[in-house]
Protein backbone atom coordinates (compact mmCIF):
# COMPACT_ATOMS: atom_id res chain seq x y z
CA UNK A 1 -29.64 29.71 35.07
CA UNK A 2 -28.50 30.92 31.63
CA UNK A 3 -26.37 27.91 31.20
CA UNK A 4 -29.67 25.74 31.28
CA UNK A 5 -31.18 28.56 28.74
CA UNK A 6 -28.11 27.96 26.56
CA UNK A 7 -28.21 24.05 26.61
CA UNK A 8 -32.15 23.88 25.61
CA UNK A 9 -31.70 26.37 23.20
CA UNK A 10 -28.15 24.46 21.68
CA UNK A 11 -30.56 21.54 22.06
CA UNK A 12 -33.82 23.17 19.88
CA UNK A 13 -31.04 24.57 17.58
CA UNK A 14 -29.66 21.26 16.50
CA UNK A 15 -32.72 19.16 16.55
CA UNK A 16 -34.10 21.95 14.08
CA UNK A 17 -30.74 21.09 12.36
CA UNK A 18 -32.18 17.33 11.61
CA UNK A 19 -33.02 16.86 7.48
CA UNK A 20 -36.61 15.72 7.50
CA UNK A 21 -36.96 11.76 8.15
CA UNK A 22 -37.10 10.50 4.45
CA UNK A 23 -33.44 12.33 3.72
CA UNK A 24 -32.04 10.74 6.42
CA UNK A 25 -32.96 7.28 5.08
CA UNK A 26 -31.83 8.38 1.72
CA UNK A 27 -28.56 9.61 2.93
CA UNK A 28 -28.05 6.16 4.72
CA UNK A 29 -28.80 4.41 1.74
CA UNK A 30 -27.54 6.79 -0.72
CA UNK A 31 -23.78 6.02 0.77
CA UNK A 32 -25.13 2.13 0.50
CA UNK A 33 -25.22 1.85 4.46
CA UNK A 34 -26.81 -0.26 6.70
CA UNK A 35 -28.60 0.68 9.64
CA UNK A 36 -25.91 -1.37 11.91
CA UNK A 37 -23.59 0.70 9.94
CA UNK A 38 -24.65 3.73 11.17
CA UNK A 39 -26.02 2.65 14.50
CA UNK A 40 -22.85 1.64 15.75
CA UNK A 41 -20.80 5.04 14.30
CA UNK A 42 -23.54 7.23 16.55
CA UNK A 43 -23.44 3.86 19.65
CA UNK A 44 -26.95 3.54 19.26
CA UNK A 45 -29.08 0.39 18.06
CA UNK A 46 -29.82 -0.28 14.93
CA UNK A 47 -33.77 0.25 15.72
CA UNK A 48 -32.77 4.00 17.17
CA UNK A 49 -32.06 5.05 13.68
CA UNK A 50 -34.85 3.50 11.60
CA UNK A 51 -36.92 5.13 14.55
CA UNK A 52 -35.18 8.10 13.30
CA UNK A 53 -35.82 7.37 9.89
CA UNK A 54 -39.32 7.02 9.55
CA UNK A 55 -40.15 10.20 11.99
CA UNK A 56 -41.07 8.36 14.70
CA UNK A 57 -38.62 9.26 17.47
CA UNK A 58 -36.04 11.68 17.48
CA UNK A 59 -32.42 11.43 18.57
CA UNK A 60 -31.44 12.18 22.40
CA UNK A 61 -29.19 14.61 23.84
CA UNK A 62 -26.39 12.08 24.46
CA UNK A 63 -26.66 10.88 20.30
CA UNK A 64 -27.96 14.09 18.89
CA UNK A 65 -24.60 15.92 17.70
CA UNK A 66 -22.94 11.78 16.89
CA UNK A 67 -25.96 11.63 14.33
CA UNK A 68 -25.49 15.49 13.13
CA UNK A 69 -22.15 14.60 12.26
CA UNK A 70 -22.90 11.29 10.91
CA UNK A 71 -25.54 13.00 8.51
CA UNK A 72 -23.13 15.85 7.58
CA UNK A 73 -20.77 12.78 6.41
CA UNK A 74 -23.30 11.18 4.20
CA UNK A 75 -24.62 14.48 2.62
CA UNK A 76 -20.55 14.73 1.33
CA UNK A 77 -20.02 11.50 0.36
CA UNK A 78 -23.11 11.89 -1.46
CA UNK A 79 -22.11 15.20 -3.17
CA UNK A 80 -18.98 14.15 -4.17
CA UNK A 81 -20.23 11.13 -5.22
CA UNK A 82 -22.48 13.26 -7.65
């Protein structure tokens, strides 16, 4: 029982993690990725992340912590950049 506690709360705990919508897009594009680009890093489509973009879906358990990490990339490359 508290290992199902401890995935949903890992699982509310990185969602809350997610920058709002429009910084995700501006990451992407920021870097001067495409949506392909960063589709197939996380193995999603290339729909799944404008989905993600615009606020319309949110990523799934399985892609959740691929796109975390993929975001965490962009906002360094985008620092460093600066």
């Amino acid at each position: 029982m508290d290992s199902t506690r401890q995935r949903i709360e890992t699982q509310i705990r990185l969602r809350r993690s997610l920058p709002p919508p429009e910084q995700r897009a501006a990451l992407r594009k920021a870097a001067g990725l495409t949506l392909r680009e960063v589709a197939d890093a996380v193995g999603v489509t290339a729909a799944a992340v404008w989905y993600w973009e615009q606020g319309q879906r949110t990523p799934g358990v399985k892609h959740l912590g691929a796109y975390l990490v993929a975001l965490k990339a962009l906002a360094e490359a985008a620092t460093k950049a600066a």
